[in-house]
PDB file of N, CA and C in Angstrom:
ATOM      1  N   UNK A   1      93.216  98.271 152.514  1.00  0.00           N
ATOM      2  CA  UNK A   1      93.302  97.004 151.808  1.00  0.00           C
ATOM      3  C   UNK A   1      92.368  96.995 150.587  1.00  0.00           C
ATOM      4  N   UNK A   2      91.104  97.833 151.447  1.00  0.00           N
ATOM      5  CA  UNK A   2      89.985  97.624 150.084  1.00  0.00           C
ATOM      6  C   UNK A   2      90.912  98.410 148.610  1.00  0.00           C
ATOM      7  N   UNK A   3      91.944  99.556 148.726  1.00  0.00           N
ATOM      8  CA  UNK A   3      92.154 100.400 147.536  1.00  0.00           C
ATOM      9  C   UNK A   3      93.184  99.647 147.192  1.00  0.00           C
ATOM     10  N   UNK A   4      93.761  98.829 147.669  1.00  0.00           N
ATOM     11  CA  UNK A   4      94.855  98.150 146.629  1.00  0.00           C
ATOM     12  C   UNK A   4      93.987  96.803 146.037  1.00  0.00           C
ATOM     13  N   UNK A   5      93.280  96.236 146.501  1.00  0.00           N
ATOM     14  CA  UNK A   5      92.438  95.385 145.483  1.00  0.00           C
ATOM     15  C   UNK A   5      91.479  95.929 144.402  1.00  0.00           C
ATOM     16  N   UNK A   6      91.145  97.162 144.521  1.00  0.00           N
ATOM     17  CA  UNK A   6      90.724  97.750 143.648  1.00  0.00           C
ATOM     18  C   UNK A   6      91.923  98.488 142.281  1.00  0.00           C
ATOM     19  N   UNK A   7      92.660  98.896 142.974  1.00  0.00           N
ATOM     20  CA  UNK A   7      93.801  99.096 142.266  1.00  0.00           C
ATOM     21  C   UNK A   7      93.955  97.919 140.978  1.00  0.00           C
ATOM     22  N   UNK A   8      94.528  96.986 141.781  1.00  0.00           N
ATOM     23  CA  UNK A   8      94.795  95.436 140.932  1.00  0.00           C
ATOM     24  C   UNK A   8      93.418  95.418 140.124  1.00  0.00           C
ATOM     25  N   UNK A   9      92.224  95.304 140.659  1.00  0.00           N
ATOM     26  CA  UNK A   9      91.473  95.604 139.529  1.00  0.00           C
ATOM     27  C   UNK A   9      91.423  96.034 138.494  1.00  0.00           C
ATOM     28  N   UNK A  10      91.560  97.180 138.834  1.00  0.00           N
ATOM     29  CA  UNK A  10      91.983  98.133 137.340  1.00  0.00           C
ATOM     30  C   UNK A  10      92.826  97.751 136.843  1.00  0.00           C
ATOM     31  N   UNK A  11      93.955  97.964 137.057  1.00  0.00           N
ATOM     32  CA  UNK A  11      95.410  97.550 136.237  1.00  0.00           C
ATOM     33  C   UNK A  11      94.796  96.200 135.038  1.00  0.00           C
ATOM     34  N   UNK A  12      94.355  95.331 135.983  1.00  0.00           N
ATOM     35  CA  UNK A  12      94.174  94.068 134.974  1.00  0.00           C
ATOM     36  C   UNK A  12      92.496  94.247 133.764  1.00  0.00           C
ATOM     37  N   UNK A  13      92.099  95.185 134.110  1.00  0.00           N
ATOM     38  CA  UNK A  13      91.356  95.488 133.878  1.00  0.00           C
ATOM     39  C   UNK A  13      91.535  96.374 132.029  1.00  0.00           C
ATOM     40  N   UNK A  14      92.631  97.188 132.672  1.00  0.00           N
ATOM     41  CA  UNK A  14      93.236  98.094 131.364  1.00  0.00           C
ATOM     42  C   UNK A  14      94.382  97.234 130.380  1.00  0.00           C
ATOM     43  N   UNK A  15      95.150  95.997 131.320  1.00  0.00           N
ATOM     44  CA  UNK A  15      95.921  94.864 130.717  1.00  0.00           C
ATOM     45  C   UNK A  15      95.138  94.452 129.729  1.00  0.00           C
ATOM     46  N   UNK A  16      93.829  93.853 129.885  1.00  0.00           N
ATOM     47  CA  UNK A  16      93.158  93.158 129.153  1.00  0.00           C
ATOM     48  C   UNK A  16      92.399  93.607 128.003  1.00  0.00           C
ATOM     49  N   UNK A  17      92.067  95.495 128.290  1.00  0.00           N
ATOM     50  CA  UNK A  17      91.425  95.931 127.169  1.00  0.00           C
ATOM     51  C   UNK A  17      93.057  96.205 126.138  1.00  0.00           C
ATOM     52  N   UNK A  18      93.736  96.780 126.814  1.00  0.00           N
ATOM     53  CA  UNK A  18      94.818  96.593 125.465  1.00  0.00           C
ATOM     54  C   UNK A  18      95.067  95.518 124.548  1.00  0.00           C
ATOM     55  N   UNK A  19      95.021  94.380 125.724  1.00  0.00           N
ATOM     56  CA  UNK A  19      95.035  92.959 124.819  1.00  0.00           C
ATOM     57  C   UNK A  19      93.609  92.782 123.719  1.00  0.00           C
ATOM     58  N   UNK A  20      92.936  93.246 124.187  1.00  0.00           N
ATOM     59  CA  UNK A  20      91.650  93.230 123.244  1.00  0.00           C
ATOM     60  C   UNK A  20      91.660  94.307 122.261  1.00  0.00           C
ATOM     61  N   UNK A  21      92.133  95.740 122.506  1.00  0.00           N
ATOM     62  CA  UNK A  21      92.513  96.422 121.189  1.00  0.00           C
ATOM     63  C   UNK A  21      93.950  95.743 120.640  1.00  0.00           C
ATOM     64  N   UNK A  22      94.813  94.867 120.548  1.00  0.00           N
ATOM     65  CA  UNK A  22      95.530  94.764 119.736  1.00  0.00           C
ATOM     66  C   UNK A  22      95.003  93.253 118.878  1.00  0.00           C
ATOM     67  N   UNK A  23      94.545  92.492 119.399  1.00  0.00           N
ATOM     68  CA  UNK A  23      93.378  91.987 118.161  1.00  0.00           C
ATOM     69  C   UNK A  23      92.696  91.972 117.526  1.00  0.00           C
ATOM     70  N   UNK A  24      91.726  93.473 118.107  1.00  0.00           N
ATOM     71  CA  UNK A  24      91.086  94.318 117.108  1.00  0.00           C
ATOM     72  C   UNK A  24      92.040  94.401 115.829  1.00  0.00           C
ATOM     73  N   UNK A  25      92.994  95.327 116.254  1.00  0.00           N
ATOM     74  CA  UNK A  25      93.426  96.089 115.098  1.00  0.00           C
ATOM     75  C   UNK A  25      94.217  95.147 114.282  1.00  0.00           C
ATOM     76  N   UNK A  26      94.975  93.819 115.124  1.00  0.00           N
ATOM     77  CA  UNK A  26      95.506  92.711 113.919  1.00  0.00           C
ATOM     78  C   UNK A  26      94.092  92.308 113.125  1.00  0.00           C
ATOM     79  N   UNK A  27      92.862  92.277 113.610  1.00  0.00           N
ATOM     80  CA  UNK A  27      91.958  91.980 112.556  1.00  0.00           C
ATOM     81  C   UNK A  27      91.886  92.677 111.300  1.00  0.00           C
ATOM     82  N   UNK A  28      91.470  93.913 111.914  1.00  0.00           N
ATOM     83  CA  UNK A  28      91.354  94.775 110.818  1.00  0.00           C
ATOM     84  C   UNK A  28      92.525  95.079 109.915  1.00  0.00           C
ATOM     85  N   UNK A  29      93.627  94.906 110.276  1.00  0.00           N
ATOM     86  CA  UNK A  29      94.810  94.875 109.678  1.00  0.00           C
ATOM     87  C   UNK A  29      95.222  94.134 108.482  1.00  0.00           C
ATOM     88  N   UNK A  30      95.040  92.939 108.705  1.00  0.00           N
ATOM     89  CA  UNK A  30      94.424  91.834 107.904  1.00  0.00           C
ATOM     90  C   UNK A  30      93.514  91.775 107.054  1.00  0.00           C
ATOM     91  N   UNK A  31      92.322  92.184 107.634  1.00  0.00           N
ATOM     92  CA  UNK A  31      90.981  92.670 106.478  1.00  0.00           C
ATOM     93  C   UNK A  31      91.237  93.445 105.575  1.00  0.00           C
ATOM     94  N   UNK A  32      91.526  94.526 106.371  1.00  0.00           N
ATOM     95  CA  UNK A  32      91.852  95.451 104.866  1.00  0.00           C
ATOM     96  C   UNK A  32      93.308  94.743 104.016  1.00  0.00           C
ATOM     97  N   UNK A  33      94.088  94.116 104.140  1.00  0.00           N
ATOM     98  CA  UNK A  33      94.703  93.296 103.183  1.00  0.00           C
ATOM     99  C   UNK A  33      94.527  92.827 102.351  1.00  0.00           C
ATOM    100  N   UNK A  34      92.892  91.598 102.825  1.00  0.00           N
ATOM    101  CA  UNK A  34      92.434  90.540 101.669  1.00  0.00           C
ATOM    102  C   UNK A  34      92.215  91.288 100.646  1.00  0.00           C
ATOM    103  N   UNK A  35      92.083  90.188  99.707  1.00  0.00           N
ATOM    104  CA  UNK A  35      91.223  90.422  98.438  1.00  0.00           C
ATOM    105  C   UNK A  35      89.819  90.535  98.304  1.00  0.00           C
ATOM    106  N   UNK A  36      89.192  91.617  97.863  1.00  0.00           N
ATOM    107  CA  UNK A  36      87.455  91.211  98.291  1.00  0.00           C
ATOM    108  C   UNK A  36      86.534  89.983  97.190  1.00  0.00           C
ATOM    109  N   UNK A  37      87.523  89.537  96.471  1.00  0.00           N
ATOM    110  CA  UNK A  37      86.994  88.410  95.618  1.00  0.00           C
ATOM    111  C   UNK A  37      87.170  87.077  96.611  1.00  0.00           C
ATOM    112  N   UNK A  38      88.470  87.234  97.326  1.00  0.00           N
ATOM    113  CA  UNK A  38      88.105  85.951  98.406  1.00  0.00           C
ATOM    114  C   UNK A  38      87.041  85.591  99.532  1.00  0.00           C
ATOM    115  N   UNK A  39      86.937  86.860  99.938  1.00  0.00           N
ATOM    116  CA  UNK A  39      85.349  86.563 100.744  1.00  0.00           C
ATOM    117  C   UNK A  39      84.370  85.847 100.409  1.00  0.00           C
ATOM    118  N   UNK A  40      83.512  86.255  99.426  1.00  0.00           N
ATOM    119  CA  UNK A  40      82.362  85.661  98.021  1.00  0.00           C
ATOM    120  C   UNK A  40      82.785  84.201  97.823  1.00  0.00           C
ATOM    121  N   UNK A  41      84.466  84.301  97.460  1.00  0.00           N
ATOM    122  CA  UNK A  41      84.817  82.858  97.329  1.00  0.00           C
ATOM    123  C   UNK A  41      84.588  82.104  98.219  1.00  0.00           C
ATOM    124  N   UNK A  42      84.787  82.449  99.194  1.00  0.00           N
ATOM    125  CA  UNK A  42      84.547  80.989 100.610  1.00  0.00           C
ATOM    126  C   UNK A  42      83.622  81.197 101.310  1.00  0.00           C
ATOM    127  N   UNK A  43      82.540  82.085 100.585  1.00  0.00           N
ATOM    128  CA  UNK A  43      80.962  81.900 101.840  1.00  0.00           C
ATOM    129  C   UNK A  43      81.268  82.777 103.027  1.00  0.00           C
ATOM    130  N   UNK A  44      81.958  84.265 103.017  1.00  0.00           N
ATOM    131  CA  UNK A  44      82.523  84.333 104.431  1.00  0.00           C
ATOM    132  C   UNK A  44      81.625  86.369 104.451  1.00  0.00           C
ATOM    133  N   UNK A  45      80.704  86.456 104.050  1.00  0.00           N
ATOM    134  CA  UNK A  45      80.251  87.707 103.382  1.00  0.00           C
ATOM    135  C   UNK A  45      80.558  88.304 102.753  1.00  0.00           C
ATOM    136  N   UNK A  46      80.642  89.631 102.775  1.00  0.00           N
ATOM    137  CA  UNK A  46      81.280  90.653 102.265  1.00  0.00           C
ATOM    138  C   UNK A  46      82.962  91.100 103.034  1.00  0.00           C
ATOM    139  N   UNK A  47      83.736  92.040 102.109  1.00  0.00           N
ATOM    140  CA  UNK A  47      84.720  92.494 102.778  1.00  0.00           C
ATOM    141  C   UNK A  47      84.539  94.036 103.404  1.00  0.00           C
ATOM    142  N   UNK A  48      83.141  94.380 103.162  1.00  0.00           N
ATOM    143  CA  UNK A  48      83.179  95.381 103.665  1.00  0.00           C
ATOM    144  C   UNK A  48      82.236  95.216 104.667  1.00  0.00           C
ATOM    145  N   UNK A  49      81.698  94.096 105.119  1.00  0.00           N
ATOM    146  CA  UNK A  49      81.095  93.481 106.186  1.00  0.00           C
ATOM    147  C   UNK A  49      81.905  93.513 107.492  1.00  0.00           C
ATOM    148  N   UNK A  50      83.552  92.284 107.118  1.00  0.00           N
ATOM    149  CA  UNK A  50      84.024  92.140 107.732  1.00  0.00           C
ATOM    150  C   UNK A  50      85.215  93.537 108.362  1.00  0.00           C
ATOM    151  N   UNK A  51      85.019  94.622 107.160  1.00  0.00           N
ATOM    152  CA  UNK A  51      85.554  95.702 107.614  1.00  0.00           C
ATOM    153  C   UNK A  51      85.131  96.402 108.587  1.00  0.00           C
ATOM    154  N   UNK A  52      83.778  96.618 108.357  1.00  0.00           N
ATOM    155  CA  UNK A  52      82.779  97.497 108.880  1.00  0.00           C
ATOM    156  C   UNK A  52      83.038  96.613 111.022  1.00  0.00           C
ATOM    157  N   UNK A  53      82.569  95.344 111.054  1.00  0.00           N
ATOM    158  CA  UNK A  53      82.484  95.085 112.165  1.00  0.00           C
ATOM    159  C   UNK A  53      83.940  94.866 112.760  1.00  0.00           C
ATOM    160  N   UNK A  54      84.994  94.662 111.986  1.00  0.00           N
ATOM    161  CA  UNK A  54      86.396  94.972 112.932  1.00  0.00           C
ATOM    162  C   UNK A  54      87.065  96.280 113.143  1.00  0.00           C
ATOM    163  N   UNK A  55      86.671  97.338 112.036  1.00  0.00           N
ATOM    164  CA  UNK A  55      86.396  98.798 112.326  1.00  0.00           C
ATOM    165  C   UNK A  55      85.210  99.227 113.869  1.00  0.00           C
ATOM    166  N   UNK A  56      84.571  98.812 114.145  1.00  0.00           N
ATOM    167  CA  UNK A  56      83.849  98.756 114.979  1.00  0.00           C
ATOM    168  C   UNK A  56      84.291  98.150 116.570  1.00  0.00           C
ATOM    169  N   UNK A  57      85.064  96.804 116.590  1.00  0.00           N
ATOM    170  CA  UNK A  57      85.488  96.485 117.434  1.00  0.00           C
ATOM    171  C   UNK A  57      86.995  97.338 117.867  1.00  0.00           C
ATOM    172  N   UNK A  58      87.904  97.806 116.757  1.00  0.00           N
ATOM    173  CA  UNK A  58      88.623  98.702 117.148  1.00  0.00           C
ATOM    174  C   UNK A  58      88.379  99.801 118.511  1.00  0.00           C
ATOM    175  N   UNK A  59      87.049 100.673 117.459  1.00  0.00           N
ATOM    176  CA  UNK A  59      86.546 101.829 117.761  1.00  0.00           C
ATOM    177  C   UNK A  59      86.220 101.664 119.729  1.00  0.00           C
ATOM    178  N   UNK A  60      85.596 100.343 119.527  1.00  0.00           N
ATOM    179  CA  UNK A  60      85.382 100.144 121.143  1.00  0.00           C
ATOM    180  C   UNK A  60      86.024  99.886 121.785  1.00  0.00           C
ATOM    181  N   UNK A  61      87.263  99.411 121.582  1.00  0.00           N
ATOM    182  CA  UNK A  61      88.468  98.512 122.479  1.00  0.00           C
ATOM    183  C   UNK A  61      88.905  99.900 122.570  1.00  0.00           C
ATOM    184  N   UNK A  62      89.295 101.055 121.819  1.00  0.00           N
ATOM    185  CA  UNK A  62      89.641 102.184 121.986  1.00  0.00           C
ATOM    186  C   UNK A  62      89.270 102.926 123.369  1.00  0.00           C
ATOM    187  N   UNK A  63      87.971 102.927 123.178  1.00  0.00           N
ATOM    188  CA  UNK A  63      86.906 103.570 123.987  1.00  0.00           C
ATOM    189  C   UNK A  63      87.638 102.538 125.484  1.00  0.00           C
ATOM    190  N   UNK A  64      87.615 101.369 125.352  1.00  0.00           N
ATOM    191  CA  UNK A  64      87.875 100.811 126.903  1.00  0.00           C
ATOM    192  C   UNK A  64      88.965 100.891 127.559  1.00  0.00           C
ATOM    193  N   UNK A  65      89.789 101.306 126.388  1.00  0.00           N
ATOM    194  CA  UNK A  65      91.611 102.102 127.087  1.00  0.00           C
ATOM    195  C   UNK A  65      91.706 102.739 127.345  1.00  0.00           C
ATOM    196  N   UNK A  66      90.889 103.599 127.059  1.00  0.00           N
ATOM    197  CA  UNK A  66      90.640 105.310 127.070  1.00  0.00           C
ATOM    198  C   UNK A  66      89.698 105.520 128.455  1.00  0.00           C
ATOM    199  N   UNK A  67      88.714 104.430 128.800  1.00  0.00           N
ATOM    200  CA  UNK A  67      88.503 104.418 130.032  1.00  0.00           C
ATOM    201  C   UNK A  67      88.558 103.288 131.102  1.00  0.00           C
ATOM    202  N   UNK A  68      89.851 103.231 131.045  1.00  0.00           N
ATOM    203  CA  UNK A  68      90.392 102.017 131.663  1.00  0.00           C
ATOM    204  C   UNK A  68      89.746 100.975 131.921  1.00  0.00           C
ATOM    205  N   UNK A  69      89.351 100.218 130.671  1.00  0.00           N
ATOM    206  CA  UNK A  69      88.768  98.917 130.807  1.00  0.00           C
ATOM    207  C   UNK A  69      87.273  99.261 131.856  1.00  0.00           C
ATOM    208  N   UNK A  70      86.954 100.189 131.321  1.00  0.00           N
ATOM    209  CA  UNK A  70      85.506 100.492 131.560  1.00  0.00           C
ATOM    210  C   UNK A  70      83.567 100.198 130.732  1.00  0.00           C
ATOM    211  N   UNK A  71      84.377  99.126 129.777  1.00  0.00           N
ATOM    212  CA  UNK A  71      83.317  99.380 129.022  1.00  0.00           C
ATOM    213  C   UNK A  71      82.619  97.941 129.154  1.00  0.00           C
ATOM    214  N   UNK A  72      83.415  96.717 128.918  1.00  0.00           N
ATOM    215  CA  UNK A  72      82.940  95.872 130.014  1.00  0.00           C
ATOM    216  C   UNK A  72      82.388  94.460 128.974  1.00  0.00           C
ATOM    217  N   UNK A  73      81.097  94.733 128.427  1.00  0.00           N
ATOM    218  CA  UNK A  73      80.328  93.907 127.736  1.00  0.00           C
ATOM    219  C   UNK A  73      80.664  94.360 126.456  1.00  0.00           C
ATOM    220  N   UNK A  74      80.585  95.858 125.851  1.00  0.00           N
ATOM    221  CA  UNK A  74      80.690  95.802 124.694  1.00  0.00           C
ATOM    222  C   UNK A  74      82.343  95.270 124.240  1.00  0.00           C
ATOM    223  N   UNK A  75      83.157  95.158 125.110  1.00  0.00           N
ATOM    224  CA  UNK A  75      84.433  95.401 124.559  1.00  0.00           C
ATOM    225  C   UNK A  75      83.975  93.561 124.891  1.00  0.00           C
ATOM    226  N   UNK A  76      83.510  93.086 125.131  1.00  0.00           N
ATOM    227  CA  UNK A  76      83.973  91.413 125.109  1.00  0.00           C
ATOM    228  C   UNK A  76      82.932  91.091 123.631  1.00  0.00           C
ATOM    229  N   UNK A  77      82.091  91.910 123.196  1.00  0.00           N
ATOM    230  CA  UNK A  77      81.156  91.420 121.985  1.00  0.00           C
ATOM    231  C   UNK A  77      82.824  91.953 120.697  1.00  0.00           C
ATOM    232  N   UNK A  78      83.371  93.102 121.115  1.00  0.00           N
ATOM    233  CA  UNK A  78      84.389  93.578 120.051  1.00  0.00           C
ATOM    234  C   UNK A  78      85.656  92.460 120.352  1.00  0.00           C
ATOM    235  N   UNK A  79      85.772  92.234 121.148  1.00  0.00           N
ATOM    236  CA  UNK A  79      86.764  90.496 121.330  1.00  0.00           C
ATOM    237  C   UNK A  79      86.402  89.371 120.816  1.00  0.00           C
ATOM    238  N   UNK A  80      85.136  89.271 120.736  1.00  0.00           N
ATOM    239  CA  UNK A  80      84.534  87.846 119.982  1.00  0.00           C
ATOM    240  C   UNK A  80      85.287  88.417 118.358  1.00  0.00           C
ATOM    241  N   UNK A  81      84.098  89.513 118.000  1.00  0.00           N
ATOM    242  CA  UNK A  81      84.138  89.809 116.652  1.00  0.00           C
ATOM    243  C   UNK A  81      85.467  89.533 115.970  1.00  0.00           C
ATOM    244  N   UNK A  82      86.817  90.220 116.982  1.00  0.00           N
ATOM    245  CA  UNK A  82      88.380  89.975 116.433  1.00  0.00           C
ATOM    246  C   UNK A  82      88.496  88.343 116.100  1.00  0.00           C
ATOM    247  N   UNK A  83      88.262  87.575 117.490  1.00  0.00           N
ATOM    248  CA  UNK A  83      88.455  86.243 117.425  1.00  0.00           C
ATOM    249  C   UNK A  83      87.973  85.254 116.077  1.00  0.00           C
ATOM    250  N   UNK A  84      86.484  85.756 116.084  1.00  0.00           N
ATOM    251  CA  UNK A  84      85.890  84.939 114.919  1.00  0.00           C
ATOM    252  C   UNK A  84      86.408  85.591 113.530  1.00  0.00           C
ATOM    253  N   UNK A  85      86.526  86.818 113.251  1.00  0.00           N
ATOM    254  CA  UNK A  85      87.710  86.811 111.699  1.00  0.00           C
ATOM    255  C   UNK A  85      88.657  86.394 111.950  1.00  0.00           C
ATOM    256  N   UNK A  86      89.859  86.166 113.379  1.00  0.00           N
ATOM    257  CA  UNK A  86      90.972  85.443 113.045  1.00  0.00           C
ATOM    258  C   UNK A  86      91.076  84.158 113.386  1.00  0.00           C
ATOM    259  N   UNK A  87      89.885  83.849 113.640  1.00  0.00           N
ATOM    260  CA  UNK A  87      89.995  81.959 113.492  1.00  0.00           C
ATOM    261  C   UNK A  87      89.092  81.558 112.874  1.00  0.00           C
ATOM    262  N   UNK A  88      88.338  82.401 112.080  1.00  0.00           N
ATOM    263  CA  UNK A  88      87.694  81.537 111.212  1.00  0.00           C
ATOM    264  C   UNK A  88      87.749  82.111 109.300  1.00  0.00           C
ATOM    265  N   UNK A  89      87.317  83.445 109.532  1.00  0.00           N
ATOM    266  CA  UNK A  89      87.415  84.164 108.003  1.00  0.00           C
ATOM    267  C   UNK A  89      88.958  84.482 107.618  1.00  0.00           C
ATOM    268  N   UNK A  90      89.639  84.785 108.771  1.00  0.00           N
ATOM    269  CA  UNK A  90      91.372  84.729 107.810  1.00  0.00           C
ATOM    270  C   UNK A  90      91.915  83.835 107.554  1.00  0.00           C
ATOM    271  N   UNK A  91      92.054  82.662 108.191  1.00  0.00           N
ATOM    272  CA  UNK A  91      92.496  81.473 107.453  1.00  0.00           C
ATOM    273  C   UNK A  91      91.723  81.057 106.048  1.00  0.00           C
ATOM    274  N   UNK A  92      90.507  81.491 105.665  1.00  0.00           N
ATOM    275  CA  UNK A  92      89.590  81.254 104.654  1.00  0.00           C
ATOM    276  C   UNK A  92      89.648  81.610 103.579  1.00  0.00           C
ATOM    277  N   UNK A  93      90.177  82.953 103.854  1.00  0.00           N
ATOM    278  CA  UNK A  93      90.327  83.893 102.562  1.00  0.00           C
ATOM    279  C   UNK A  93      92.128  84.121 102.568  1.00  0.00           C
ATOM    280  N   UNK A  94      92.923  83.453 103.475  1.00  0.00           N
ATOM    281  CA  UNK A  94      93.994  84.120 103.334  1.00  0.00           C
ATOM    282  C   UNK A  94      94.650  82.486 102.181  1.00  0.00           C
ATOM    283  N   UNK A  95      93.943  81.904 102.192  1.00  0.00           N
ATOM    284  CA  UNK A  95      94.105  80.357 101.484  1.00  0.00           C
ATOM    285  C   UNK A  95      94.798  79.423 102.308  1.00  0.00           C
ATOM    286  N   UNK A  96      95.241  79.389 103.690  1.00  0.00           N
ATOM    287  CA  UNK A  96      95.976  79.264 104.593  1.00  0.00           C
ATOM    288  C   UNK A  96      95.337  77.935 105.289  1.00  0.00           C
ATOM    289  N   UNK A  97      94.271  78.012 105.028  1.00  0.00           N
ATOM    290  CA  UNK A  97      93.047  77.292 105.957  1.00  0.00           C
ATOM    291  C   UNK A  97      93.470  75.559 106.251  1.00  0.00           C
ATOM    292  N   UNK A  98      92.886  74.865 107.278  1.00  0.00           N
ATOM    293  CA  UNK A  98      93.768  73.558 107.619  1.00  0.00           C
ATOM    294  C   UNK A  98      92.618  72.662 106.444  1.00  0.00           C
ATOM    295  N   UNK A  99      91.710  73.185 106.547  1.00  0.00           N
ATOM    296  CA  UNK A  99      90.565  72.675 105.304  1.00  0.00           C
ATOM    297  C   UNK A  99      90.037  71.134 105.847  1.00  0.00           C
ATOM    298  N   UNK A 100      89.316  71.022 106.853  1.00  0.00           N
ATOM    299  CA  UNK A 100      88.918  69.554 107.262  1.00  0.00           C
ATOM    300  C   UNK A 100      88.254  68.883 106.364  1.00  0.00           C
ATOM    301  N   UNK A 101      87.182  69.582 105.584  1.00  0.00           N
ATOM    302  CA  UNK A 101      87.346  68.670 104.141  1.00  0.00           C
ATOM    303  C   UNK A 101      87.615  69.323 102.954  1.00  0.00           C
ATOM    304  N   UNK A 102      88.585  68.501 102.445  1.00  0.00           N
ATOM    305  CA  UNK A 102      88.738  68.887 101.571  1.00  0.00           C
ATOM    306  C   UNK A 102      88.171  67.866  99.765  1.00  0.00           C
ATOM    307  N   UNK A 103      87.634  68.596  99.618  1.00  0.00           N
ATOM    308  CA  UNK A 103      86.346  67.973  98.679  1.00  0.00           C
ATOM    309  C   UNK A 103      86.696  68.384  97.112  1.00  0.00           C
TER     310      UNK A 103
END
């Protein structure tokens, strides 16, 4: 009993790092798209900031597929990183943004 709950472990385990490398890479996908004059424009750093750390979250979500959702903490710091460029810096720079004020 104990190896099929461990089983299910894993499985959901490797479900979830895939789901976390494919937001990686829609981040970075995206990043490297923008314009690097829109960054500067909306206060959002650099574009090779936001390259550098969704290049990075890739690299690790990689690493946690590769060992079946073994990596644990770093791959949830490389899940934030995806999350916060796509809910906060791509709508910003993509001009898309819902803009709560708009001033």
């Amino acid at each position: 009993m104990m190896f099929v709950a461990q089983s299910i472990e894993q499985y959901l385990m490797l479900a979830l790092s895939v789901v976390i490398l494919v937001l990686a890479l829609w981040a970075l996908i995206d990043c490297l798209g923008q314009g690097t004059q829109r960054f500067a424009q909306e206060g959002k750093r650099t574009k090779g900031f936001w390259t550098g750390l969704t290049i990075a979250s890739v690299v690790v979500s990689l690493l946690g597929v590769f060992s079946a959702g073994g990596i644990g903490f770093l791959q949830l710091i490389g899940a934030c990183i995806a999350c916060v460029y796509l809910a906060d810096v791509k709508p910003a720079v993509s001009g898309k943004g819902g803009g709560w004020y708009n001033y």
